[in-house]
N, C-alpha and C. Protein backbone atom coordinates (compact mmCIF):
# COMPACT_ATOMS: atom_id res chain seq x y z
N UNK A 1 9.25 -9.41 0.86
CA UNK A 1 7.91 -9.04 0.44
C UNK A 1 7.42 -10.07 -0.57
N UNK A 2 6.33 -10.48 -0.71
CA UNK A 2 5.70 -11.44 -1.88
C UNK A 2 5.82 -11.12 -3.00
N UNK A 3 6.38 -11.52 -3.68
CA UNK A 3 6.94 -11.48 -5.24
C UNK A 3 5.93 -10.72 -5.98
N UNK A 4 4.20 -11.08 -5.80
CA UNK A 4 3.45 -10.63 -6.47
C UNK A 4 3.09 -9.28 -6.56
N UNK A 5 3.52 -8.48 -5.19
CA UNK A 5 3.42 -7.76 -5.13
C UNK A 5 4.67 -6.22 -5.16
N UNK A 6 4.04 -5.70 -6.58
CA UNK A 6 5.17 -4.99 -7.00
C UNK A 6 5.48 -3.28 -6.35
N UNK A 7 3.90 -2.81 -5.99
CA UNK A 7 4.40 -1.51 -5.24
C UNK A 7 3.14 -1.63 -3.77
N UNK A 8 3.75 -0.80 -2.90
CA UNK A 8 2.52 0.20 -2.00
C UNK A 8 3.15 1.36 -1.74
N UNK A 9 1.35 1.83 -1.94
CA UNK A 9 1.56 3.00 -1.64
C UNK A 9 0.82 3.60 -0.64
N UNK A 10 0.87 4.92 0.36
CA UNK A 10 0.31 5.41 0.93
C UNK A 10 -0.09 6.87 0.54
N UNK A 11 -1.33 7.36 0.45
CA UNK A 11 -1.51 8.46 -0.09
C UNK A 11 -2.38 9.32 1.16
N UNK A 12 -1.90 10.63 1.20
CA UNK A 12 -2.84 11.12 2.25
C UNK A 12 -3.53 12.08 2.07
N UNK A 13 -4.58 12.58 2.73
CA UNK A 13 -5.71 13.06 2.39
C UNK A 13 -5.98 14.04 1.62
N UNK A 14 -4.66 14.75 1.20
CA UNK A 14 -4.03 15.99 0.41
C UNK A 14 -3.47 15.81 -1.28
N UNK A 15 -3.52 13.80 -1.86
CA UNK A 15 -3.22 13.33 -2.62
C UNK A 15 -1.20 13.24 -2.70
N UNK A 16 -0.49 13.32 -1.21
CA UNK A 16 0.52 13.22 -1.51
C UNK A 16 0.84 11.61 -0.82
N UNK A 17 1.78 11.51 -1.99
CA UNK A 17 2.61 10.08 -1.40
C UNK A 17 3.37 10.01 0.05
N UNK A 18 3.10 9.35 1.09
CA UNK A 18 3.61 9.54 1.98
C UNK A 18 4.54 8.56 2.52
N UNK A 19 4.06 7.47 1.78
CA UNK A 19 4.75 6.22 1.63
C UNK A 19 4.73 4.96 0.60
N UNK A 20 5.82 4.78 0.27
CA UNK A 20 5.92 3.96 -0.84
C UNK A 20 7.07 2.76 -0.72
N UNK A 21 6.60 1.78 -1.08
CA UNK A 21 7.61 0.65 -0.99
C UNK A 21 7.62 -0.30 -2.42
N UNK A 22 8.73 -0.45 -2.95
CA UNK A 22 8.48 -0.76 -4.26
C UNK A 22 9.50 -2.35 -3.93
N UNK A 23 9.30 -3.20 -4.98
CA UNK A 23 9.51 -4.52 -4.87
C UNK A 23 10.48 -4.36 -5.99
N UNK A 24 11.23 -3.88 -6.33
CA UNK A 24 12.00 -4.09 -7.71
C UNK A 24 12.60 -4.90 -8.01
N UNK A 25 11.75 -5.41 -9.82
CA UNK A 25 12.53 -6.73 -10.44
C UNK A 25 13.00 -5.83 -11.71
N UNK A 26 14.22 -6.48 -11.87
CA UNK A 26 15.22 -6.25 -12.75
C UNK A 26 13.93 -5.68 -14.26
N UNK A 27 14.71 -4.48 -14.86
CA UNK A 27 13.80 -4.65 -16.20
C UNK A 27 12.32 -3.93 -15.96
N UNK A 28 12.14 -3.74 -14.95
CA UNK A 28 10.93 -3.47 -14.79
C UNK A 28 10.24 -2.04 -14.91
N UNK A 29 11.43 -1.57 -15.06
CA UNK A 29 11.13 0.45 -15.28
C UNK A 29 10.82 0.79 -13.86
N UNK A 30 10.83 2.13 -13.85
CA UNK A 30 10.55 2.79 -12.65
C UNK A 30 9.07 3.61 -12.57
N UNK A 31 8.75 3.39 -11.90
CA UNK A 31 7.44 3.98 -11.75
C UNK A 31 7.31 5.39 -11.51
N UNK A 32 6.09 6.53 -11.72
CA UNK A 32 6.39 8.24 -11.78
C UNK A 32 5.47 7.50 -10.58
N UNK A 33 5.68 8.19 -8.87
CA UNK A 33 4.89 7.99 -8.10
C UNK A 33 3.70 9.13 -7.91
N UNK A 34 4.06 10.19 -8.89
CA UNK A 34 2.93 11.47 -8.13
C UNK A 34 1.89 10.63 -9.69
N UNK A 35 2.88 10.48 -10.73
CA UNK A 35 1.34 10.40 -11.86
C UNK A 35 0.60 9.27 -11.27
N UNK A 36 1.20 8.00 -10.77
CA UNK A 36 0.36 6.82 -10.25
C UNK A 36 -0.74 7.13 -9.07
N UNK A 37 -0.46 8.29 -8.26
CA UNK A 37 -1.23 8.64 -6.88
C UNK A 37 -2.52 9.55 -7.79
N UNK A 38 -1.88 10.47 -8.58
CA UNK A 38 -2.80 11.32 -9.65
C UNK A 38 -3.83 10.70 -10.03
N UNK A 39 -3.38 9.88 -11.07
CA UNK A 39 -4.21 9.00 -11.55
C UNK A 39 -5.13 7.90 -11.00
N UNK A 40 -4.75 7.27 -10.11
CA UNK A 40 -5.92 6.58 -8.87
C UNK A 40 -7.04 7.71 -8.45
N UNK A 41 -6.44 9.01 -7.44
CA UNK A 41 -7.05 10.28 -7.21
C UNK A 41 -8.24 10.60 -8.24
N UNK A 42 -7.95 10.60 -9.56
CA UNK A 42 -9.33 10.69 -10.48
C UNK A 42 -9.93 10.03 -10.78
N UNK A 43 -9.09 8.56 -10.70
CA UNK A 43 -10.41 7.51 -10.88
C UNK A 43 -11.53 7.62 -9.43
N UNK A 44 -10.99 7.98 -8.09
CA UNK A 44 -11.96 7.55 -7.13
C UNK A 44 -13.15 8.68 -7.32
N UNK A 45 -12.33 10.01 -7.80
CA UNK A 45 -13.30 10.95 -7.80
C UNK A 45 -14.48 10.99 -9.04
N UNK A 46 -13.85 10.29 -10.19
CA UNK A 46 -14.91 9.68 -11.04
C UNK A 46 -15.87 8.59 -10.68
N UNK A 47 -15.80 7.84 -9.92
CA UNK A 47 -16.26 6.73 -9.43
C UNK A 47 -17.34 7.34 -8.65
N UNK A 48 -17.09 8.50 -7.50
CA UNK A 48 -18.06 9.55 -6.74
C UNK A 48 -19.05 10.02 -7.60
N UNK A 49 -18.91 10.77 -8.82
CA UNK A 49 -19.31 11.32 -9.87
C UNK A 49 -21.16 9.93 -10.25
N UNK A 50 -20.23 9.17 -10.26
CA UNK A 50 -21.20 7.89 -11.02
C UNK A 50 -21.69 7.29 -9.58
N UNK A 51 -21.66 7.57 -8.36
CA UNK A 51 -22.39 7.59 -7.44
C UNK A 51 -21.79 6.22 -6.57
N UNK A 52 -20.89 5.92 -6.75
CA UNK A 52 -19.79 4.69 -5.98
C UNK A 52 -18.98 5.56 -5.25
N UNK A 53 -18.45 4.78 -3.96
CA UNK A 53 -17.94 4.77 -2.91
C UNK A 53 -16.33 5.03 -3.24
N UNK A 54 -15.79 4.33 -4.02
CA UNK A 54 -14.58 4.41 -4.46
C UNK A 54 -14.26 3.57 -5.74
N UNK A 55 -13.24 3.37 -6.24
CA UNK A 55 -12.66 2.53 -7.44
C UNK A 55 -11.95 0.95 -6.51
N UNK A 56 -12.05 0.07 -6.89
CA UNK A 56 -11.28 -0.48 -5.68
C UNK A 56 -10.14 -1.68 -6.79
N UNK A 57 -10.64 -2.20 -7.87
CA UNK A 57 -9.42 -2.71 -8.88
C UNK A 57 -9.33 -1.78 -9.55
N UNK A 58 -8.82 -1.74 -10.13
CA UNK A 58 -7.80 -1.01 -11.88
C UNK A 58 -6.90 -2.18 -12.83
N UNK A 59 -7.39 -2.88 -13.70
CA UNK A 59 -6.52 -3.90 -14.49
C UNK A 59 -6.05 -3.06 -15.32
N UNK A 60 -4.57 -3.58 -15.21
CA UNK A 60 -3.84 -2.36 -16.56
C UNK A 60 -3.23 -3.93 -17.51
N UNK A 61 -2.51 -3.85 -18.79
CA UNK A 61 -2.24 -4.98 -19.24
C UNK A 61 -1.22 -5.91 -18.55
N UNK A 62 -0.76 -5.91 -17.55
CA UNK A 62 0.67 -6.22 -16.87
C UNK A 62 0.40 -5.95 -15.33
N UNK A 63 -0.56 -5.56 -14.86
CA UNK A 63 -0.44 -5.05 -13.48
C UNK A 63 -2.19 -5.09 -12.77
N UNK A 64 -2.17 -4.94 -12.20
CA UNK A 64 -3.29 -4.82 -11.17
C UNK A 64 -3.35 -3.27 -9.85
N UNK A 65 -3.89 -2.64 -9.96
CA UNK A 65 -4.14 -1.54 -8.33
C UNK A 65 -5.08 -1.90 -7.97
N UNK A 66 -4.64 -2.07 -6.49
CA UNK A 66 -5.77 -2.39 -5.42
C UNK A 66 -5.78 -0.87 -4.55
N UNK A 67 -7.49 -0.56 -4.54
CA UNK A 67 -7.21 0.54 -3.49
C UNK A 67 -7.99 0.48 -2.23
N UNK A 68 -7.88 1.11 -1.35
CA UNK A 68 -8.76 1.23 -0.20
C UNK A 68 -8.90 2.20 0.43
N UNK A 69 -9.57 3.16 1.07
CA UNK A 69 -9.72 4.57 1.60
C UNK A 69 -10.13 4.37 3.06
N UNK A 70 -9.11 4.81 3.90
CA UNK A 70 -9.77 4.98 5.27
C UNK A 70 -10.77 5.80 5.02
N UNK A 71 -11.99 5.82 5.77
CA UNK A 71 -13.24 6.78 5.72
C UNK A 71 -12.76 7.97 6.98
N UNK A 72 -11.83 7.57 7.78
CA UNK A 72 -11.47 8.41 9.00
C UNK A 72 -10.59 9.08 8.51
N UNK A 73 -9.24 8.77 8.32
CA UNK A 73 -8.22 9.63 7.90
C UNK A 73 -8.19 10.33 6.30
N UNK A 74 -9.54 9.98 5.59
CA UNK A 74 -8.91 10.11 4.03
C UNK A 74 -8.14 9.53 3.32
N UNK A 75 -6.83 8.60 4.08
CA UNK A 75 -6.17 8.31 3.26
C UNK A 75 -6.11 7.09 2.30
N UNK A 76 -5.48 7.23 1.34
CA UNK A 76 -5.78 6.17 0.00
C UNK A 76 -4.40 4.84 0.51
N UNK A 77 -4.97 3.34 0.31
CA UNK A 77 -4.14 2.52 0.45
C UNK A 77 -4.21 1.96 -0.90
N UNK A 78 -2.89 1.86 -1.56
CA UNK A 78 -2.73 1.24 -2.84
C UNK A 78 -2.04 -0.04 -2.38
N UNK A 79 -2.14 -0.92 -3.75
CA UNK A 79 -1.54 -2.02 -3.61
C UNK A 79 -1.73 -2.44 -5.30
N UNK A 80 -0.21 -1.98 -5.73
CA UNK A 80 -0.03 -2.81 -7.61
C UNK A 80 0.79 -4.05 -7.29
N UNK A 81 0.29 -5.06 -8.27
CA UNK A 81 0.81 -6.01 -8.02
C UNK A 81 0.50 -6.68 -9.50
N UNK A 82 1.14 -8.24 -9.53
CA UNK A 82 1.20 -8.61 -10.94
C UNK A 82 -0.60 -8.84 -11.31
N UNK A 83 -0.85 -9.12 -12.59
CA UNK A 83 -1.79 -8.97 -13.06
C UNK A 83 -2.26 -10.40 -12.60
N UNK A 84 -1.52 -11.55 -12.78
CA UNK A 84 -1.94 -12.59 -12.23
C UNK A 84 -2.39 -13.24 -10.65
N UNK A 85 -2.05 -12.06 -9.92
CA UNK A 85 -2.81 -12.22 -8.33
C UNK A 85 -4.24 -12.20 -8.30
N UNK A 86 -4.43 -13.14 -7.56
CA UNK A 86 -5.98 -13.48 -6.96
C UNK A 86 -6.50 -11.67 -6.00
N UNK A 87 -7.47 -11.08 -6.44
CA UNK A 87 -7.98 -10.16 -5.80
C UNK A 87 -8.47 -10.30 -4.27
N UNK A 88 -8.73 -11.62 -3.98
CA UNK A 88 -8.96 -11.87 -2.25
C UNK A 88 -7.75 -11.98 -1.93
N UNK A 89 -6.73 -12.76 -2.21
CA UNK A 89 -5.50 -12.67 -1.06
C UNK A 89 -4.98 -11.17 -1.41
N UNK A 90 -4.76 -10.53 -2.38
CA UNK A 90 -4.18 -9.23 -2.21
C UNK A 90 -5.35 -7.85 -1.52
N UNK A 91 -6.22 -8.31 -1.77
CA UNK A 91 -7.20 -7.57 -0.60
C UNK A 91 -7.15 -7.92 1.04
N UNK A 92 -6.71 -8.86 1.20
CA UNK A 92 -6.16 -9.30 2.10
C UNK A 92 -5.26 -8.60 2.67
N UNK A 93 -4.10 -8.72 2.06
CA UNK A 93 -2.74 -7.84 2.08
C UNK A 93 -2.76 -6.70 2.13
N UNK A 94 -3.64 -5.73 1.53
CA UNK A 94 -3.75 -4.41 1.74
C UNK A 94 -4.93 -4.10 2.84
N UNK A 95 -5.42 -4.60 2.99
CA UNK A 95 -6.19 -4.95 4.81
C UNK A 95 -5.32 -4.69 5.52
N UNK A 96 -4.88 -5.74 5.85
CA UNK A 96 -3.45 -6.20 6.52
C UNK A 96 -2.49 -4.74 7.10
N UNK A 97 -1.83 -3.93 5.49
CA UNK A 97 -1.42 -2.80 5.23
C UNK A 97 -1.84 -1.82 6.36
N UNK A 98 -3.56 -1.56 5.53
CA UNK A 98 -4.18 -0.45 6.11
C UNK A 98 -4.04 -0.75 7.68
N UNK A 99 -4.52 -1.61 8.43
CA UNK A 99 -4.70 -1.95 9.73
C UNK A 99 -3.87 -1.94 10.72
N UNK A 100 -2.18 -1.56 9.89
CA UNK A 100 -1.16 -1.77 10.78
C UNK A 100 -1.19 -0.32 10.58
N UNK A 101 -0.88 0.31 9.82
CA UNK A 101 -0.57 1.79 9.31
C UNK A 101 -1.20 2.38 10.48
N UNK A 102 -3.00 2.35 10.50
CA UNK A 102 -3.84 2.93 11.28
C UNK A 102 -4.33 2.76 12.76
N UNK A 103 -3.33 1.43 13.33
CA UNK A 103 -2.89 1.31 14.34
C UNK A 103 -1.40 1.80 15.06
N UNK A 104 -0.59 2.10 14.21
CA UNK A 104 0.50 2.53 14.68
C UNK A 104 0.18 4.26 14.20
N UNK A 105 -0.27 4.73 14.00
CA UNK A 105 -0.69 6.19 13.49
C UNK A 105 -1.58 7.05 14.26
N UNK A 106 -2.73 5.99 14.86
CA UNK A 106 -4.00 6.67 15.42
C UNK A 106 -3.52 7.68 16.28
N UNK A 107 -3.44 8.94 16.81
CA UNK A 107 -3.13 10.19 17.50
C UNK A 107 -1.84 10.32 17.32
N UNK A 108 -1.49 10.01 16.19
CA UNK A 108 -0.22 10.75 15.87
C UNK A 108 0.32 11.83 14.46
N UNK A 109 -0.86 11.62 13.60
CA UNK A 109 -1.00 12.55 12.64
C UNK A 109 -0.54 13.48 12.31
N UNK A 110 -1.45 14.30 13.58
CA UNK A 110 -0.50 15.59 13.80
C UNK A 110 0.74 15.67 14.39
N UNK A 111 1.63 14.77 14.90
CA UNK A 111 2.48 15.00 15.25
C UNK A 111 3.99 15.46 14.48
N UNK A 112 4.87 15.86 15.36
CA UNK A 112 6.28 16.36 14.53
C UNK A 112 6.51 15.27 13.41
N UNK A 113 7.84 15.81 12.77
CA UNK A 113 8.27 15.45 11.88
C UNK A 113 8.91 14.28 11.99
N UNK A 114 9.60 14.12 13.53
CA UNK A 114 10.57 13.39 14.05
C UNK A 114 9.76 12.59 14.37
N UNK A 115 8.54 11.84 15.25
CA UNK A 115 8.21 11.85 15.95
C UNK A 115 7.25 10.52 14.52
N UNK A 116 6.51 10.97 13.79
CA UNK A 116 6.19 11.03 12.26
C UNK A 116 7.20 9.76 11.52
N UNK A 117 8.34 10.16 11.61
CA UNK A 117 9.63 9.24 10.71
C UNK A 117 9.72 8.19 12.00
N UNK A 118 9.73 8.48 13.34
CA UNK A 118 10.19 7.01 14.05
C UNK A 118 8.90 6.11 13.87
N UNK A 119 7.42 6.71 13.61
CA UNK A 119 6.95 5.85 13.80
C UNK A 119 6.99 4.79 12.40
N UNK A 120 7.19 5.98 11.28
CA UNK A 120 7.14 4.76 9.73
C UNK A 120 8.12 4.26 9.88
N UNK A 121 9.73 4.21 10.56
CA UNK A 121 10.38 2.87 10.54
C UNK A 121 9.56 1.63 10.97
N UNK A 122 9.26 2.40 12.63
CA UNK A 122 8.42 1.22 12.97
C UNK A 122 7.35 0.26 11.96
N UNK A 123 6.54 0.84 11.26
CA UNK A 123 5.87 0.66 10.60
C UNK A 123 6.47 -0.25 8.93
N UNK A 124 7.42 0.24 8.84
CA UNK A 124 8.32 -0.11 8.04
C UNK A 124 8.75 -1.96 8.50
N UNK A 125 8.96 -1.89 9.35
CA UNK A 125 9.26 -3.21 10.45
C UNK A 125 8.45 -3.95 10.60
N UNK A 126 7.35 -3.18 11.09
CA UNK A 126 6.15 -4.17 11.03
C UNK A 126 5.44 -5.21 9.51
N UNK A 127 5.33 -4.25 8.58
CA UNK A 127 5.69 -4.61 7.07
C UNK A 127 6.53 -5.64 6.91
N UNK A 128 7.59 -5.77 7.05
CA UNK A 128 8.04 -6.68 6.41
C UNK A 128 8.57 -8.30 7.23
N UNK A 129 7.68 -8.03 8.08
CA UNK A 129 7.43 -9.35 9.16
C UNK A 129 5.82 -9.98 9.19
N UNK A 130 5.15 -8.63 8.57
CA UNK A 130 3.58 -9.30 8.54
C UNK A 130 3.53 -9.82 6.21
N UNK A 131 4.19 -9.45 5.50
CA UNK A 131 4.43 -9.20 4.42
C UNK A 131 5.19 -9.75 3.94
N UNK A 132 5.30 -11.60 4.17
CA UNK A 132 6.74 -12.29 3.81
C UNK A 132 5.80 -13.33 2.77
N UNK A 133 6.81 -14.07 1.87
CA UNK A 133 6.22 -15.18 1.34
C UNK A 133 6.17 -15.93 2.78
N UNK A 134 5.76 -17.45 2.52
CA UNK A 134 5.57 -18.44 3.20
C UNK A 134 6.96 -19.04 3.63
N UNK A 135 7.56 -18.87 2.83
CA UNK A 135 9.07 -19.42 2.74
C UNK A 135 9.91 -18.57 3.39
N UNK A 136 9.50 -17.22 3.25
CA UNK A 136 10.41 -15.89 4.08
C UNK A 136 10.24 -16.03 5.13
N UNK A 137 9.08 -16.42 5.97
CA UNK A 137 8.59 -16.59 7.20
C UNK A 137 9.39 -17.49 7.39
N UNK A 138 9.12 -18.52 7.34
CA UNK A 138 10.30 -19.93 7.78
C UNK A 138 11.76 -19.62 7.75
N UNK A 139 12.17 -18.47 6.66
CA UNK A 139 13.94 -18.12 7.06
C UNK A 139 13.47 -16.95 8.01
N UNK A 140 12.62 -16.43 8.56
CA UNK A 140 12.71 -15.43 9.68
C UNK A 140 12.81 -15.76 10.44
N UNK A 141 11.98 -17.70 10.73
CA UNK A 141 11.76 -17.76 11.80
C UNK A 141 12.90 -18.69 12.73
N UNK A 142 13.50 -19.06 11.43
CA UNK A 142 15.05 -19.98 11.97
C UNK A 142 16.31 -19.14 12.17
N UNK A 143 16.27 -17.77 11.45
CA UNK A 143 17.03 -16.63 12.03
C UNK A 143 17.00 -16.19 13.34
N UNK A 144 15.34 -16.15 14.06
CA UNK A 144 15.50 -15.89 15.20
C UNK A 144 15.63 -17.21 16.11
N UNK A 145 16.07 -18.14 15.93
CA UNK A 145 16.53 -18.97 16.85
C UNK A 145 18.01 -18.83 17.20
């Protein structure tokens, strides 16, 4: 995964975490995932309040949230990452995110539990082949030779 980027998250239309992938560097503490989903959750609904669409940065002193809201499913796409990332390539990246999520998902929502977990491996897979540094790509791509 790109160094810069330290968590994602997936939140669904109910404000629960449904998926989360964290980048952990040494030292770095652990993150509370329901207060981080919480806390995004009131900023978007404050943002409604003041007559905006959503919140879409959050600068904290050390970090950055990127968010994005499917308008179809409800659900919230996060993306924290270091404070020093450029907001177009990590908007990028959580594009990227959303687009695979909501392609491997579309009529499956409702589905079982089982059914639900094979597809986030998949999805899981897909992540971390579309989600490499530049350099990760090049050892992926001499692995598969």
């Amino acid at each position: 995964m790109i160094k810069e980027i330290l968590c994602i998250y997936i939140i669904d239309d109910m404000g629960t975490p449904i998926f989360i992938r964290e980048n952990y560097i040494q030292g770095s503490g652990e993150a509370n995932h329901a207060l981080l989903s919480d806390f995004v959750i009131a900023l978007q609904s404050l943002a409604r309040e003041f007559g905006e669409d959503e919140t879409r940065v959050i600068e904290l002193s050390d970090a950055k949230i990127l968010s994005s809201k499917d308008n179809l499913t409800n659900y919230l796409f996060i993306l924290k990452c270091d404070i020093n990332s450029k907001n177009k390539k990590m908007f990028g990246i959580l594009k990227k995110i959303k687009n695979i999520f909501i392609e491997m998902f579309t009529g499956y929502l409702a589905s079982s539990e089982d059914k639900k977990k094979e597809i986030m491996v998949a999805f899981e897979s897909a992540l971390s082949k579309e989600i490499v540094e530049p350099t990760d790509g090049f050892k992926v791509f001499l692995k598969s030779i």
